[in-house]
C-alpha atoms as a PDB file:
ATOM      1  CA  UNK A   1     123.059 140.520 151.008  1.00  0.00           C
ATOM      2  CA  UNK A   2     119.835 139.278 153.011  1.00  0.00           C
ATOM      3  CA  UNK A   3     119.069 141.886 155.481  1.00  0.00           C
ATOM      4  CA  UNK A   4     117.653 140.518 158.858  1.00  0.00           C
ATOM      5  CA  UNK A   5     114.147 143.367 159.296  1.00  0.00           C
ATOM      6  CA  UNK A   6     111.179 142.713 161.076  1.00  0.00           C
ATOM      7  CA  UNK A   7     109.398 140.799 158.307  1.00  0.00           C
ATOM      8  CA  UNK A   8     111.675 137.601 158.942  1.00  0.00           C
ATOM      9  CA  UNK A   9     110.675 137.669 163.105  1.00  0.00           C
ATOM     10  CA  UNK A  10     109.109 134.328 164.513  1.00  0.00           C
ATOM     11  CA  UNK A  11     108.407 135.973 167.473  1.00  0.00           C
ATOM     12  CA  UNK A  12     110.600 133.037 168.970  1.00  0.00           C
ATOM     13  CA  UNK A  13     113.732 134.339 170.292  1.00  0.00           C
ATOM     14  CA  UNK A  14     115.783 131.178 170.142  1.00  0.00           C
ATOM     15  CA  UNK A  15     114.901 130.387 166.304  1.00  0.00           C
ATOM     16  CA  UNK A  16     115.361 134.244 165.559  1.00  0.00           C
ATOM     17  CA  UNK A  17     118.768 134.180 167.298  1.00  0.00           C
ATOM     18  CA  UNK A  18     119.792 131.174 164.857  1.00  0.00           C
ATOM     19  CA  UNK A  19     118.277 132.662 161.850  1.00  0.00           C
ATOM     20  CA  UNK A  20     120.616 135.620 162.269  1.00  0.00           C
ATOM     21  CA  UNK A  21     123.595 133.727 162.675  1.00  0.00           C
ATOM     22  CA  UNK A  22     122.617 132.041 159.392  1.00  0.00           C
ATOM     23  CA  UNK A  23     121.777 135.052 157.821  1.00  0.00           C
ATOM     24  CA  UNK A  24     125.895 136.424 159.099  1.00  0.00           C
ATOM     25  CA  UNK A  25     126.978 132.882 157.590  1.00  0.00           C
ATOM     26  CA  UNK A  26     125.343 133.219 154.345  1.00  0.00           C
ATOM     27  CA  UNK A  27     126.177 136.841 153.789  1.00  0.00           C
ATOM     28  CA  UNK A  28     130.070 136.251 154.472  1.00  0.00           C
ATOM     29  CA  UNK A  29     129.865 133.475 151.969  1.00  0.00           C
ATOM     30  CA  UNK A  30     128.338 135.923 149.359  1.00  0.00           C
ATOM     31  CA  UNK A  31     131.257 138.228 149.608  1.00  0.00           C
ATOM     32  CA  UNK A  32     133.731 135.513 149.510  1.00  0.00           C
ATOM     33  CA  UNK A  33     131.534 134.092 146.452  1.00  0.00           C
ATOM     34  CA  UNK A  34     132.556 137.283 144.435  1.00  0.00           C
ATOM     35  CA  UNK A  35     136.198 136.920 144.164  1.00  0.00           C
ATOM     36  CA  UNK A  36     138.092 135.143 141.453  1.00  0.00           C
ATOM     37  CA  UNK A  37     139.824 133.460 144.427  1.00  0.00           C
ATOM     38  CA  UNK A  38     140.329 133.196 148.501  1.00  0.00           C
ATOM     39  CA  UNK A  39     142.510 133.034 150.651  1.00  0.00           C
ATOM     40  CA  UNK A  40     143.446 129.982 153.300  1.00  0.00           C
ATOM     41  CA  UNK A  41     141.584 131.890 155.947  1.00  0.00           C
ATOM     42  CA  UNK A  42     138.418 132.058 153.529  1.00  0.00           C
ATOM     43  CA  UNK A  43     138.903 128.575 152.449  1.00  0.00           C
ATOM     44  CA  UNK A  44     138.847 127.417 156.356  1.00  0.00           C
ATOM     45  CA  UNK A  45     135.765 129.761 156.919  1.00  0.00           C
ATOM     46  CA  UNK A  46     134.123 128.195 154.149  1.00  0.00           C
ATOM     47  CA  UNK A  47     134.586 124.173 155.719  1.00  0.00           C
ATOM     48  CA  UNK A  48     133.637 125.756 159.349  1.00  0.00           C
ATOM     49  CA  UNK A  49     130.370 127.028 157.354  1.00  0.00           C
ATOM     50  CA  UNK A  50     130.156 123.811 156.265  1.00  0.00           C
ATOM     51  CA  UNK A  51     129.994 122.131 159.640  1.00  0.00           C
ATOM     52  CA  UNK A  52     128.015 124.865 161.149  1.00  0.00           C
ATOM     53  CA  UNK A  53     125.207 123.893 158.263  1.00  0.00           C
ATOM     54  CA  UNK A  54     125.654 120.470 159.529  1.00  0.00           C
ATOM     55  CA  UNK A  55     124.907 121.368 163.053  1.00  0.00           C
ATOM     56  CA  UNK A  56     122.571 123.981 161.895  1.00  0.00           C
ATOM     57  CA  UNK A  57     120.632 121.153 160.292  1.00  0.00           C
ATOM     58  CA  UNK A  58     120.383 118.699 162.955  1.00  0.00           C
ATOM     59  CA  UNK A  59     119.668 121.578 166.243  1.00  0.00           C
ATOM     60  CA  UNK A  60     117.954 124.757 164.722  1.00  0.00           C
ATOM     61  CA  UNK A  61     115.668 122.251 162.164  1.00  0.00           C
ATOM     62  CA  UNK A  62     115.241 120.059 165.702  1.00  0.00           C
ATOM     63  CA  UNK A  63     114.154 123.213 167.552  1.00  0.00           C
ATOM     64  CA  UNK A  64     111.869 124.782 164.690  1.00  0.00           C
ATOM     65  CA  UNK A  65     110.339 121.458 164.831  1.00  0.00           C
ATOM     66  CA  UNK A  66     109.390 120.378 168.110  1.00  0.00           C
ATOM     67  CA  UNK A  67     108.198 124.052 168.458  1.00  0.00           C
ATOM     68  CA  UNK A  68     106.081 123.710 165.426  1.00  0.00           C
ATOM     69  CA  UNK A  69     104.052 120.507 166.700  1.00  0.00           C
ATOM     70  CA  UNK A  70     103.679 121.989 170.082  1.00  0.00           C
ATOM     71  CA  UNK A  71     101.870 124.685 169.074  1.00  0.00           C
ATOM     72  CA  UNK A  72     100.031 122.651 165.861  1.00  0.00           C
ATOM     73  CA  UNK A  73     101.044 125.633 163.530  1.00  0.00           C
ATOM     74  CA  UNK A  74      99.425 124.765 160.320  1.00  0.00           C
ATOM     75  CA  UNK A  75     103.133 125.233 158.685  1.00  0.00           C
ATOM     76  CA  UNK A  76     104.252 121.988 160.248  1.00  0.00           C
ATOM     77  CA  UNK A  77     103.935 119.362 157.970  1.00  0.00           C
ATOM     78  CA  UNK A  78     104.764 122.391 154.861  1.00  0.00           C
ATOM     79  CA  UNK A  79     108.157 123.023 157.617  1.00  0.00           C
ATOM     80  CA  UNK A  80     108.531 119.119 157.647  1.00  0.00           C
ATOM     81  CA  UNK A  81     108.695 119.008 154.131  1.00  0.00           C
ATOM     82  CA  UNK A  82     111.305 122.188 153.541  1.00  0.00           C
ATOM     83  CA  UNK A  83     113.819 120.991 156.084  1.00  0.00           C
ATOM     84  CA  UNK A  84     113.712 117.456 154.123  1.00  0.00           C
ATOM     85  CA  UNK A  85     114.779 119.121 151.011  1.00  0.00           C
ATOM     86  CA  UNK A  86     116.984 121.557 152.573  1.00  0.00           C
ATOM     87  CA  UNK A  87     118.456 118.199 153.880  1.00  0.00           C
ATOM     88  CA  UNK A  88     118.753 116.362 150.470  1.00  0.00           C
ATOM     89  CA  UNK A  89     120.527 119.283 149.116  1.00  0.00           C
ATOM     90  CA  UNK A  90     122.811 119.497 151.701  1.00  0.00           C
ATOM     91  CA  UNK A  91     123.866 115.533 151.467  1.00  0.00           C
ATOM     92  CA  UNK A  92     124.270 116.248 147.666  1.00  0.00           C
ATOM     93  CA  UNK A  93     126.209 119.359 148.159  1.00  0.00           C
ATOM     94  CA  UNK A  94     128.470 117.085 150.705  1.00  0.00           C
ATOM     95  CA  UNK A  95     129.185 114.522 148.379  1.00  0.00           C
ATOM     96  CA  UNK A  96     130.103 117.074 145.520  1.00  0.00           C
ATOM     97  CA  UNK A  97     132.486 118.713 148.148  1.00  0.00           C
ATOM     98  CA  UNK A  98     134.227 115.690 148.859  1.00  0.00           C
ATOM     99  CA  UNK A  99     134.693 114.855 144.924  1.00  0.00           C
ATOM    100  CA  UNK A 100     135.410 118.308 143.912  1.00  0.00           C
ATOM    101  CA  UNK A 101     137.040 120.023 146.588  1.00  0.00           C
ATOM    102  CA  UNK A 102     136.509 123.356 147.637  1.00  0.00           C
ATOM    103  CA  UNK A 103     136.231 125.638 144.864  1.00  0.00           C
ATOM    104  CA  UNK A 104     134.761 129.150 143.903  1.00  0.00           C
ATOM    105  CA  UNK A 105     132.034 127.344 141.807  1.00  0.00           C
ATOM    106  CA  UNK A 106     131.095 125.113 144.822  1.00  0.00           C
ATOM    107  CA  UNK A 107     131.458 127.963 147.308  1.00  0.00           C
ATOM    108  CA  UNK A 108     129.031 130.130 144.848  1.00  0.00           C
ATOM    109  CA  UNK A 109     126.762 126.782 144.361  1.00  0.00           C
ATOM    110  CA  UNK A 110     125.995 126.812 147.907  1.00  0.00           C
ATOM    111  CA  UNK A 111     125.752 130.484 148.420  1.00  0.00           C
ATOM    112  CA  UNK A 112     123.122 130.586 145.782  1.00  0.00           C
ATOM    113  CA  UNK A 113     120.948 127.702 147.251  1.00  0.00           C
ATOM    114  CA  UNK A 114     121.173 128.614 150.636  1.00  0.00           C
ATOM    115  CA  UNK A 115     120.630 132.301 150.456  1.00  0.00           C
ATOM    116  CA  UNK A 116     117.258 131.623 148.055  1.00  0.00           C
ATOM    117  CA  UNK A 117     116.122 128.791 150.712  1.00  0.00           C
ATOM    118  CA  UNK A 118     116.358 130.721 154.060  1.00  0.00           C
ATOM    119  CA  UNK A 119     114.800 133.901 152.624  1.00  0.00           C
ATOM    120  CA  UNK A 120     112.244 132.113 151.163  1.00  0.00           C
ATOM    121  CA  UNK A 121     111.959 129.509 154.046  1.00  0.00           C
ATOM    122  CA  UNK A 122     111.798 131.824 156.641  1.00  0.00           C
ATOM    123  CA  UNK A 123     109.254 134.767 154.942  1.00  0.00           C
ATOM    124  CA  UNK A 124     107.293 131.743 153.762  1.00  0.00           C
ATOM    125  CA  UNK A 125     107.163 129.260 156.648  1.00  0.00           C
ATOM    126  CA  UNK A 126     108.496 129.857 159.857  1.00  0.00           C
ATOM    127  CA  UNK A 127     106.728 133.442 160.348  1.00  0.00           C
ATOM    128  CA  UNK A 128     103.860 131.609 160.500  1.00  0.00           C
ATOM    129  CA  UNK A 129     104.780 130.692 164.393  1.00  0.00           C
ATOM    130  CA  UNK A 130     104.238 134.476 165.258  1.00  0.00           C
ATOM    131  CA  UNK A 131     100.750 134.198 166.646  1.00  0.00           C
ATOM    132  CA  UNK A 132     102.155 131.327 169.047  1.00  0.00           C
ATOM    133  CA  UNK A 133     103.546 133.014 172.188  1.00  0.00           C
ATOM    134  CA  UNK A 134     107.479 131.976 173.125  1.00  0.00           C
ATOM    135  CA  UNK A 135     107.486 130.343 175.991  1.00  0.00           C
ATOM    136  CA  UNK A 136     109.227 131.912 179.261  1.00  0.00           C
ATOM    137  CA  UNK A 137     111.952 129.086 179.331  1.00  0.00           C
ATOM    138  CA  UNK A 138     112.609 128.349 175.485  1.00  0.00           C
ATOM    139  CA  UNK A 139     111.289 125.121 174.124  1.00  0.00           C
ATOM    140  CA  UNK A 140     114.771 123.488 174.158  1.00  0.00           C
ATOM    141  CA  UNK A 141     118.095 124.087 174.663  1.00  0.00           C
ATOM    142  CA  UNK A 142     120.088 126.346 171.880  1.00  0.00           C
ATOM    143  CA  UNK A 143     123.071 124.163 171.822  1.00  0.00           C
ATOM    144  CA  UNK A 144     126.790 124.884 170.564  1.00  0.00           C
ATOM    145  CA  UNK A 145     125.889 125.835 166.618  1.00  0.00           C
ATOM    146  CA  UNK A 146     129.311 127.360 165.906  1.00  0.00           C
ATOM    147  CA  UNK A 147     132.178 124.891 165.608  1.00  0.00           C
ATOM    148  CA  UNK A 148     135.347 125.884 166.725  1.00  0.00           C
END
């Protein structure tokens, strides 16, 4: 299980905000990722994951971003380069889900890569926008990250 502590904190409510609800994603998926087997509301959480990675990908990667080149952190182009792999994965995880279905062993894939990525992602990377002060009104809009 990743625990969210104060070590992961950006300092930057808005990306925080989505790193937790990542973090509550990912951690689900572990337990699920345990059992021999799941159940059709597990297998329906799983695709919603899924979609919320897609959406994930496109606003919270948006929003780390812009907020990123605002400030000129030096992580940017080091941020740049994580989200692009984060990406590739995710369009090769895609394509294996439509080919394979969902399984355990594609459930547990993505669980693995995704709970090694943000922790290391986030203690790595983004915690470098701490000394950059959030501004009052947010540096974008959060958007609807959790599909329906």
């Amino acid at each position: 299980m990743l625990a969210w502590n104060d070590q992961f904190e950006t300092g930057h409510p808005l990306i925080d905000a989505q790193h937790r609800m990542l973090i509550a994603y990912i951690n689900r998926l572990e337990v699920m990722s345990q059992k021999t087997g799941f159940t059709r509301e597990e297998f329906e959480y799983f695709l919603r994951f899924v979609e919320f990675l897609e959406n994930y990908i496109l606003v919270h990667f948006k929003n780390e971003e812009q907020c990123m080149h605002r400030f000129r952190c030096p992580a940017h182009q080091d941020n740049l380069r994580a989200h692009g792999e984060f990406l590739d994965f995710y369009r090769q995880f895609a394509q294996r889900l439509r080919a394979k279905g969902c399984r355990l062993d594609v459930m547990r894939e993505l669980y693995d890569y995704c709970s090694h990525w943000v922790k290391q992602h986030i203690l790595r990377i983004d915690v470098q926008l701490k000394p950059y002060p959030a501004s009052p009104e947010g540096f974008d809009q959060p958007g609807n990250m959790n599909p329906q």
